[in-house]
C-alpha atoms as a PDB file:
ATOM      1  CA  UNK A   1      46.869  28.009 -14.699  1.00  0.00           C
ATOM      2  CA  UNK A   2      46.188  25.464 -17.237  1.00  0.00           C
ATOM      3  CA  UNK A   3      43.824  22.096 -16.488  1.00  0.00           C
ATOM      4  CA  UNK A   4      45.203  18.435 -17.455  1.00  0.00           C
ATOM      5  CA  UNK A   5      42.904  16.215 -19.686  1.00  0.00           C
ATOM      6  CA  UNK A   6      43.135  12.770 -19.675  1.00  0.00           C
ATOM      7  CA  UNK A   7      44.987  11.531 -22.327  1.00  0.00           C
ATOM      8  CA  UNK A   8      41.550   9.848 -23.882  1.00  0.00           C
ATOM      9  CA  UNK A   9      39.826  13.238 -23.735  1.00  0.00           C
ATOM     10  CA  UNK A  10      40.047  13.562 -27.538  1.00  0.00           C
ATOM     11  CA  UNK A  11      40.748  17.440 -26.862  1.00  0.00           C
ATOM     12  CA  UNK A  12      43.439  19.840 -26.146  1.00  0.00           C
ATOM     13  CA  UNK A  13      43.724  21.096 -22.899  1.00  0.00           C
ATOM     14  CA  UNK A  14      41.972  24.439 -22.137  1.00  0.00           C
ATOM     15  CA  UNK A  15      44.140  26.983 -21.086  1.00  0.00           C
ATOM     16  CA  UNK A  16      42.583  29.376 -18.280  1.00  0.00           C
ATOM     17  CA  UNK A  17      43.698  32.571 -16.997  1.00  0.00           C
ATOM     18  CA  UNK A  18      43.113  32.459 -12.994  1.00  0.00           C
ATOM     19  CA  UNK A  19      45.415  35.856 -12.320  1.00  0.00           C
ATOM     20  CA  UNK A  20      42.182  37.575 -11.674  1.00  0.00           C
ATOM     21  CA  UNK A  21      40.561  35.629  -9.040  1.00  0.00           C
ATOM     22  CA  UNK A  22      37.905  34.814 -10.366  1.00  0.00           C
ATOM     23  CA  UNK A  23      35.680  33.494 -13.421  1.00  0.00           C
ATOM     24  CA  UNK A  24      36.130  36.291 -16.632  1.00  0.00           C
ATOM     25  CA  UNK A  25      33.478  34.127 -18.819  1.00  0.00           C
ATOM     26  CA  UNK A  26      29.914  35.024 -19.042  1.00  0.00           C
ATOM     27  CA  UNK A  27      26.938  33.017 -18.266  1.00  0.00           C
ATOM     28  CA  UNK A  28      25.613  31.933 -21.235  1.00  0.00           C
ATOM     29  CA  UNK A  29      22.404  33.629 -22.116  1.00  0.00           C
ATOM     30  CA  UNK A  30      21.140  31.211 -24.725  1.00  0.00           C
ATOM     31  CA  UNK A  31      20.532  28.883 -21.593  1.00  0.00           C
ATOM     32  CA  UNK A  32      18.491  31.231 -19.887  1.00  0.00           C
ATOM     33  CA  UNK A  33      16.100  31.620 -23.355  1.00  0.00           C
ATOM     34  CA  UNK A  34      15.862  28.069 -23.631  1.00  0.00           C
ATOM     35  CA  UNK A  35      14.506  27.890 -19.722  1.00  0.00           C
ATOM     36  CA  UNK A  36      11.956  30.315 -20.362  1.00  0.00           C
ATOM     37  CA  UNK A  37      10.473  29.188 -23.153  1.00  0.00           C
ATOM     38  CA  UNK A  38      10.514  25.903 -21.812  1.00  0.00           C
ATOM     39  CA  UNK A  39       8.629  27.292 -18.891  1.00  0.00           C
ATOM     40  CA  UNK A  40       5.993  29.135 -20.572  1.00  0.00           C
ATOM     41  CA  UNK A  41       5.294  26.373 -23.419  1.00  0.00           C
ATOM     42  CA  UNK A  42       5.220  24.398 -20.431  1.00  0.00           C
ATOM     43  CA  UNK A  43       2.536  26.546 -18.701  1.00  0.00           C
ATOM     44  CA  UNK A  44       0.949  27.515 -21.977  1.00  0.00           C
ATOM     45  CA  UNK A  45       0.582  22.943 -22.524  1.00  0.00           C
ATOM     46  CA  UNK A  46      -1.243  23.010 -18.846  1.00  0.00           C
ATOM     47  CA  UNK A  47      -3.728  25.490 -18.965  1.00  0.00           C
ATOM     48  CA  UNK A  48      -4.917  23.969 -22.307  1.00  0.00           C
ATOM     49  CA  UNK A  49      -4.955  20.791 -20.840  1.00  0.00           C
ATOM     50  CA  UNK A  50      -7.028  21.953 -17.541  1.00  0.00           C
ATOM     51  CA  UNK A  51      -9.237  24.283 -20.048  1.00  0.00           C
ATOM     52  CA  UNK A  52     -10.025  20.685 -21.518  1.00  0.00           C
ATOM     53  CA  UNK A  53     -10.575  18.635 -18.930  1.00  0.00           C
ATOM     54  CA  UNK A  54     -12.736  21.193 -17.324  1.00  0.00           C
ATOM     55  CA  UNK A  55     -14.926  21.174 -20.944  1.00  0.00           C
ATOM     56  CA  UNK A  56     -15.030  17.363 -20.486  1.00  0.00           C
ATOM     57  CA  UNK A  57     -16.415  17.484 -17.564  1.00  0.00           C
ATOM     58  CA  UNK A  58     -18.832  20.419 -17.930  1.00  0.00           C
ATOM     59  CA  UNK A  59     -20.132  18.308 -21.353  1.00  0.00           C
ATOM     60  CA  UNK A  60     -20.222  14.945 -18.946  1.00  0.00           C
ATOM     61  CA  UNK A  61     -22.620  17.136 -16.241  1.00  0.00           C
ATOM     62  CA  UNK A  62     -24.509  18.638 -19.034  1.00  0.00           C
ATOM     63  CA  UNK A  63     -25.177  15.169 -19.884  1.00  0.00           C
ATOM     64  CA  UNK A  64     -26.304  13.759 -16.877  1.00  0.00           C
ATOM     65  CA  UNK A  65     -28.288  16.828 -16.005  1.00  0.00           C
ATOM     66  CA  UNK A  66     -30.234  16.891 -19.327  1.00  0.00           C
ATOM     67  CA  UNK A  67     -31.459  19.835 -21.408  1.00  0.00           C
ATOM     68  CA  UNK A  68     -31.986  22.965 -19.075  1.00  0.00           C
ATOM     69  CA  UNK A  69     -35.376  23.971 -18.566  1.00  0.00           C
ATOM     70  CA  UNK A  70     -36.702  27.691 -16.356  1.00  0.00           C
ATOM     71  CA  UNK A  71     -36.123  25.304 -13.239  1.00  0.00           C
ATOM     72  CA  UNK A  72     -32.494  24.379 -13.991  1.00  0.00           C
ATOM     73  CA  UNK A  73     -31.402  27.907 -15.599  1.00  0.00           C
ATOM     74  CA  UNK A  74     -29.527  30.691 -13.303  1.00  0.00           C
ATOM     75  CA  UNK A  75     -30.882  33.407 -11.984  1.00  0.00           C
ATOM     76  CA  UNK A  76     -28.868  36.993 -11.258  1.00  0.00           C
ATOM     77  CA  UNK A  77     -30.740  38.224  -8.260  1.00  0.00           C
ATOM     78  CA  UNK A  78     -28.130  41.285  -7.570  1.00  0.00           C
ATOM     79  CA  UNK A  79     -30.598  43.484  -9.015  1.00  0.00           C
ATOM     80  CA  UNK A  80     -33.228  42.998  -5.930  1.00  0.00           C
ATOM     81  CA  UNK A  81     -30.615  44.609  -3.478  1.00  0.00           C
ATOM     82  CA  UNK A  82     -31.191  43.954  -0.146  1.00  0.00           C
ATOM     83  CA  UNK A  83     -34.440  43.291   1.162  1.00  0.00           C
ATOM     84  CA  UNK A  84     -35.671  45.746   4.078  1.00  0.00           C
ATOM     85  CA  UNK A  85     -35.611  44.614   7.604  1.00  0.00           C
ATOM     86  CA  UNK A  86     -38.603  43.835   9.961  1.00  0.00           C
ATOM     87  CA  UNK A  87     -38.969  44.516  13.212  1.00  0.00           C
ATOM     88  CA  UNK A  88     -41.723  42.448  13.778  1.00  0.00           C
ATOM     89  CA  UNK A  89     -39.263  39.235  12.000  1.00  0.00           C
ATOM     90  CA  UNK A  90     -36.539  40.637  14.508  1.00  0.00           C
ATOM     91  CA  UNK A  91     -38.382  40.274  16.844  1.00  0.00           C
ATOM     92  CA  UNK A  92     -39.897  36.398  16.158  1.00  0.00           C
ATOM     93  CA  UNK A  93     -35.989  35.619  15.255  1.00  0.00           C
ATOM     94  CA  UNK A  94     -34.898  36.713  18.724  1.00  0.00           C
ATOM     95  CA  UNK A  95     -37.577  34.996  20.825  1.00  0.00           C
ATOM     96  CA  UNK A  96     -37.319  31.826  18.608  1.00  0.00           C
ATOM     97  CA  UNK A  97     -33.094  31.837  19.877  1.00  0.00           C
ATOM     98  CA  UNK A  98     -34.449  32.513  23.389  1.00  0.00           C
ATOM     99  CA  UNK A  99     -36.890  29.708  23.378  1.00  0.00           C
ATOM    100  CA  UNK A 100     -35.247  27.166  21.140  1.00  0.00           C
ATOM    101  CA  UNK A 101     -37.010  24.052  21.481  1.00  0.00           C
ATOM    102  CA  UNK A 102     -34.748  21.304  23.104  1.00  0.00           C
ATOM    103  CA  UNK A 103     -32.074  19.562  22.970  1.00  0.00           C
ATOM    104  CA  UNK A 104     -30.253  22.889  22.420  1.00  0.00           C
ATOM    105  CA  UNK A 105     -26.232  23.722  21.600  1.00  0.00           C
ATOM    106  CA  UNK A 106     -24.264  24.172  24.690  1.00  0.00           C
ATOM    107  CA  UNK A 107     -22.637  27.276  25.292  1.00  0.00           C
ATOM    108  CA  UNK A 108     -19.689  26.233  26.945  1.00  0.00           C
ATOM    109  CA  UNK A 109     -18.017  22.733  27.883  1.00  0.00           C
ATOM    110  CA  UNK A 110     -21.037  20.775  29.711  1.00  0.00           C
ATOM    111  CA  UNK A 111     -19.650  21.810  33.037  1.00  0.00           C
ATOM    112  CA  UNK A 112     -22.504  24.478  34.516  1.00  0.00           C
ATOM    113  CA  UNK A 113     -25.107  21.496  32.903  1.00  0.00           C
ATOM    114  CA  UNK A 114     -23.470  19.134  35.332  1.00  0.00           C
ATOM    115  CA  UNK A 115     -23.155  21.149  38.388  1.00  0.00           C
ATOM    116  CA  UNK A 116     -26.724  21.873  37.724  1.00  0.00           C
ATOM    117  CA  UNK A 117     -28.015  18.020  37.342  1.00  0.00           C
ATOM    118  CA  UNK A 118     -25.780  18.003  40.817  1.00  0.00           C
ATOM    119  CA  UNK A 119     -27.719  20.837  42.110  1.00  0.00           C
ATOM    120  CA  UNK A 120     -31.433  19.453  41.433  1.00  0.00           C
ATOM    121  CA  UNK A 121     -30.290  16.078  42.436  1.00  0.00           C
ATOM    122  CA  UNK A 122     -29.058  17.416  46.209  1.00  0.00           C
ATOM    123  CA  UNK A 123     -32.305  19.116  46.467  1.00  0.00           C
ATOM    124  CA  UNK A 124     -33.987  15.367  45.939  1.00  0.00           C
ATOM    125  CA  UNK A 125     -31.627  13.809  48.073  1.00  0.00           C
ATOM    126  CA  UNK A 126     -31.458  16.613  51.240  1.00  0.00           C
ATOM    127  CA  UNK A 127     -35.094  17.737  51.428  1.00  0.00           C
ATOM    128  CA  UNK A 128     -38.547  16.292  51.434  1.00  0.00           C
ATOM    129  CA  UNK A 129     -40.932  16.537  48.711  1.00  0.00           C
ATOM    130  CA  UNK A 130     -43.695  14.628  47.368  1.00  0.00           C
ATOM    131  CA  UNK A 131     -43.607  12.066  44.855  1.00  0.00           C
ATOM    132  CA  UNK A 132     -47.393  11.547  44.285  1.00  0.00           C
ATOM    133  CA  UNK A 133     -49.498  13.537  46.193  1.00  0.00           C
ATOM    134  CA  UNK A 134     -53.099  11.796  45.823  1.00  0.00           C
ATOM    135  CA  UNK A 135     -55.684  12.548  48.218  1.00  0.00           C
ATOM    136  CA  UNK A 136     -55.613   9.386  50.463  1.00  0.00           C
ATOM    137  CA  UNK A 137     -52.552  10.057  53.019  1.00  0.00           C
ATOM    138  CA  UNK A 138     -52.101   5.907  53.002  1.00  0.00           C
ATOM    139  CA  UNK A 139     -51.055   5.907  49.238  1.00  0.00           C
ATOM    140  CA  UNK A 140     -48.984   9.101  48.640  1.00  0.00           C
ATOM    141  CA  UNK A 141     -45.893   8.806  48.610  1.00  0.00           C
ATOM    142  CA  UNK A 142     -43.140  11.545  49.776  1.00  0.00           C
ATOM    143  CA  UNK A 143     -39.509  11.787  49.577  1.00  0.00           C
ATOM    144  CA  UNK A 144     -37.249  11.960  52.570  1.00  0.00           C
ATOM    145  CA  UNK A 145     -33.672  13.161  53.164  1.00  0.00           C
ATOM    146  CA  UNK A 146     -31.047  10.328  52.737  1.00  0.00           C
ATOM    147  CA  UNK A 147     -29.879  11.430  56.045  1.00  0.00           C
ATOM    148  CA  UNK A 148     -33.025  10.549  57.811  1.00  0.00           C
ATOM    149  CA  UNK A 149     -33.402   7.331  55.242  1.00  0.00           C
ATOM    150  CA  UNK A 150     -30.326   6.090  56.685  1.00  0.00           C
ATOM    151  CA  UNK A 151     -31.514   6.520  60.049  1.00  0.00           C
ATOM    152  CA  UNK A 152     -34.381   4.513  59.308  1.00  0.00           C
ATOM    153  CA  UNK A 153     -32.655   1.893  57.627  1.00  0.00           C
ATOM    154  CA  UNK A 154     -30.062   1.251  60.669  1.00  0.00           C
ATOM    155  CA  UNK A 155     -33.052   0.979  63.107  1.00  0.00           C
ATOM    156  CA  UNK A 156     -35.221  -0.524  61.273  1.00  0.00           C
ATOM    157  CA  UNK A 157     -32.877  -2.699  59.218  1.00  0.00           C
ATOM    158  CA  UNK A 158     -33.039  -4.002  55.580  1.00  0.00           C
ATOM    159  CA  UNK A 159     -36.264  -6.186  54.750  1.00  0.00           C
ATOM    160  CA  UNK A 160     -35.325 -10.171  54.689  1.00  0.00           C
ATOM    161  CA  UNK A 161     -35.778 -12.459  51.773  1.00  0.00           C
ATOM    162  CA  UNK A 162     -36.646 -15.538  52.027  1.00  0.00           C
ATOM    163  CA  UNK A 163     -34.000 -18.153  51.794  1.00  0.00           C
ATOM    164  CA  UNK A 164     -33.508 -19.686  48.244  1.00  0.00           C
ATOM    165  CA  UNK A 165     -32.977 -23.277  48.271  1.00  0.00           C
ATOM    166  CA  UNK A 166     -29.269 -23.434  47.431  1.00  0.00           C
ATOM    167  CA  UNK A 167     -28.602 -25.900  44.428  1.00  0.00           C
ATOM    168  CA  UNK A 168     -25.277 -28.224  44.916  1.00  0.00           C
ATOM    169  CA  UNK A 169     -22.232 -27.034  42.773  1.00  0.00           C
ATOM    170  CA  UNK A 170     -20.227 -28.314  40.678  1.00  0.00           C
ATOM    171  CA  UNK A 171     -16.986 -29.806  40.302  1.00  0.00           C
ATOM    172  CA  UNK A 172     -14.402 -27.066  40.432  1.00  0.00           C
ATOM    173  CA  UNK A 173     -17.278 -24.213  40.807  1.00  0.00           C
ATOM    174  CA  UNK A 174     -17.064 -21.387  43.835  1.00  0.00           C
ATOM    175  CA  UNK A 175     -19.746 -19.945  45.960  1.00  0.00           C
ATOM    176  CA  UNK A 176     -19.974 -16.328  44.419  1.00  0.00           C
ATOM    177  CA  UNK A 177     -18.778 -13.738  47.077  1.00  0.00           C
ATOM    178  CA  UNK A 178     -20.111 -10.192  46.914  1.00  0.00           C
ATOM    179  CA  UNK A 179     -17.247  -7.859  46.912  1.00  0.00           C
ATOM    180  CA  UNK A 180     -18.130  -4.127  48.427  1.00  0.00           C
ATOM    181  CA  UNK A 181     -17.583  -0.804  45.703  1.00  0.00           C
ATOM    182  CA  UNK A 182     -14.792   0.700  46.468  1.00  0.00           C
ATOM    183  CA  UNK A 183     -16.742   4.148  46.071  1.00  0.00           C
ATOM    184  CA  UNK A 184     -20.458   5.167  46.099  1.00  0.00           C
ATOM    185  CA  UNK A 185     -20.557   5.890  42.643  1.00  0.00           C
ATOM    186  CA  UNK A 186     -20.977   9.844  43.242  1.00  0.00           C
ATOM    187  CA  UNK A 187     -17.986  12.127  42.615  1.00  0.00           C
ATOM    188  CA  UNK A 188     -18.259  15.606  42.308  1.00  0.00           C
ATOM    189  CA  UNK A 189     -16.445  17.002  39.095  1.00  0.00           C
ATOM    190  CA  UNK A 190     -13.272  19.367  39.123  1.00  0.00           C
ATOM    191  CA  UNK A 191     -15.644  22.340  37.540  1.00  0.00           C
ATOM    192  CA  UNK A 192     -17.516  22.191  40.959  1.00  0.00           C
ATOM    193  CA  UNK A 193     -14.804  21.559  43.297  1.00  0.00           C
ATOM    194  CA  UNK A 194     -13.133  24.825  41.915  1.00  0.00           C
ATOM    195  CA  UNK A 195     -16.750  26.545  42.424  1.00  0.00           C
ATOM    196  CA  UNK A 196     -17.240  25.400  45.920  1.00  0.00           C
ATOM    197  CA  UNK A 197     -13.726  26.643  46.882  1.00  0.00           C
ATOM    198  CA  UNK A 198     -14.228  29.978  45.420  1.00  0.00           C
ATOM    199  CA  UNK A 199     -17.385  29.883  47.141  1.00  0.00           C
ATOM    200  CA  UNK A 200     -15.617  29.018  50.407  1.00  0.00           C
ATOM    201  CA  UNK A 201     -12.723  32.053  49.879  1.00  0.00           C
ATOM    202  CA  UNK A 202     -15.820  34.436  49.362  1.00  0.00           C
ATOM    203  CA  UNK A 203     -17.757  33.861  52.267  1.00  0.00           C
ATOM    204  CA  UNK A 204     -14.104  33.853  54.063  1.00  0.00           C
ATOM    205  CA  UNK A 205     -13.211  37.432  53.286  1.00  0.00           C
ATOM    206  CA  UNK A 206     -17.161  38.413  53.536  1.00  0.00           C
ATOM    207  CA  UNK A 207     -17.021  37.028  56.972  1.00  0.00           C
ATOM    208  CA  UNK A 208     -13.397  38.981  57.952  1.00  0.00           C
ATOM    209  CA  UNK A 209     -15.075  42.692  56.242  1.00  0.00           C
ATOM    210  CA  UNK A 210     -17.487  41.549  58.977  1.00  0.00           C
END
């Protein structure tokens, strides 16, 4: 099979043999040389470079640093070897985790420090306790469940101020209206939701063994 040139080519047309099937020439292995040596006078050019620029900025450092002195010089401490271990430093090491001095790292998340705060603050809220305990019974002061607070406060009802003198408005102003809160502010998280259903499933099946 022979290939057509244009007639501008400037060459004669290359006659190729395509009875075999495929391409009898050889790659050419001069190309191959010329890509390795490229490569490695191109890696030999960049680790001279980097070798430089490292001793530039070593020199630059050495500079800044000024002359070294028996502070400033390195030290090979591989001959000491390990020191020994103490029991009596284990043992200040271990009680010094156990007793770290606040605030401390959490362990997990921040949920069990939640549903703790939650815990201490239903004790306050669901059981009496003092608040200052002085010796005169007219001036201590104790706290009381919110249960029996609320009692209190629906017989007793909620102190009155006296009326404020009420100042005229002004053109295009509104008497401010007090809307109500939608919640009471207190919602319990989903960590202790999940821990007072599993707490409900146990005493469940506790209660059928019974």
């Amino acid at each position: 099979m022979s290939t057509h040139n244009s007639p501008n080519s400037g060459h004669e047309p290359e006659e190729v043999d395509a009875s075999k099937g495929y391409e009898p020439r050889d790659v050419r292995v001069s190309g191959i040389v010329v890509f390795l040596v490229a490569l490695g006078v191109f890696a030999v050019v960049t680790g001279l470079l980097a070798y430089g620029v490292g001793k530039v900025i070593d020199a630059r450092m050495a500079s800044e640093d000024g002359p070294k002195n028996k502070w400033t010089r390195s030290a090979d401490v591989r001959p000491l070897g390990n020191f020994p271990s103490s029991p009596e430093l284990q043992n200040k090491l271990a009680e010094m985790t156990q007793h770290f001095p606040a605030p401390r790292l959490q362990t997990d998340d921040g949920n069990q420090d939640v549903a703790d705060l939650h815990a201490r603050e239903d004790l306050l809220l669901n059981h009496y306790s003092w608040v200052d305990q002085s010796q005169s019974q007219s001036q201590s002061k104790v706290r009381i469940p919110i249960e029996r607070a609320m009692e209190l406060l629906a017989q007793r009802g909620l102190p009155v101020a006296p009326a404020a003198g009420r100042s005229l408005l002004m053109t295009g102003d509104k008497t401010p209206a007090i809307a109500m809160p939608l919640t009471n502010g207190f919602a319990r998280t989903g960590y202790e939701l999940d821990q007072a259903a599993a707490q409900a499933i146990e005493s469940h099946r506790s209660e059928e063994r019974k």
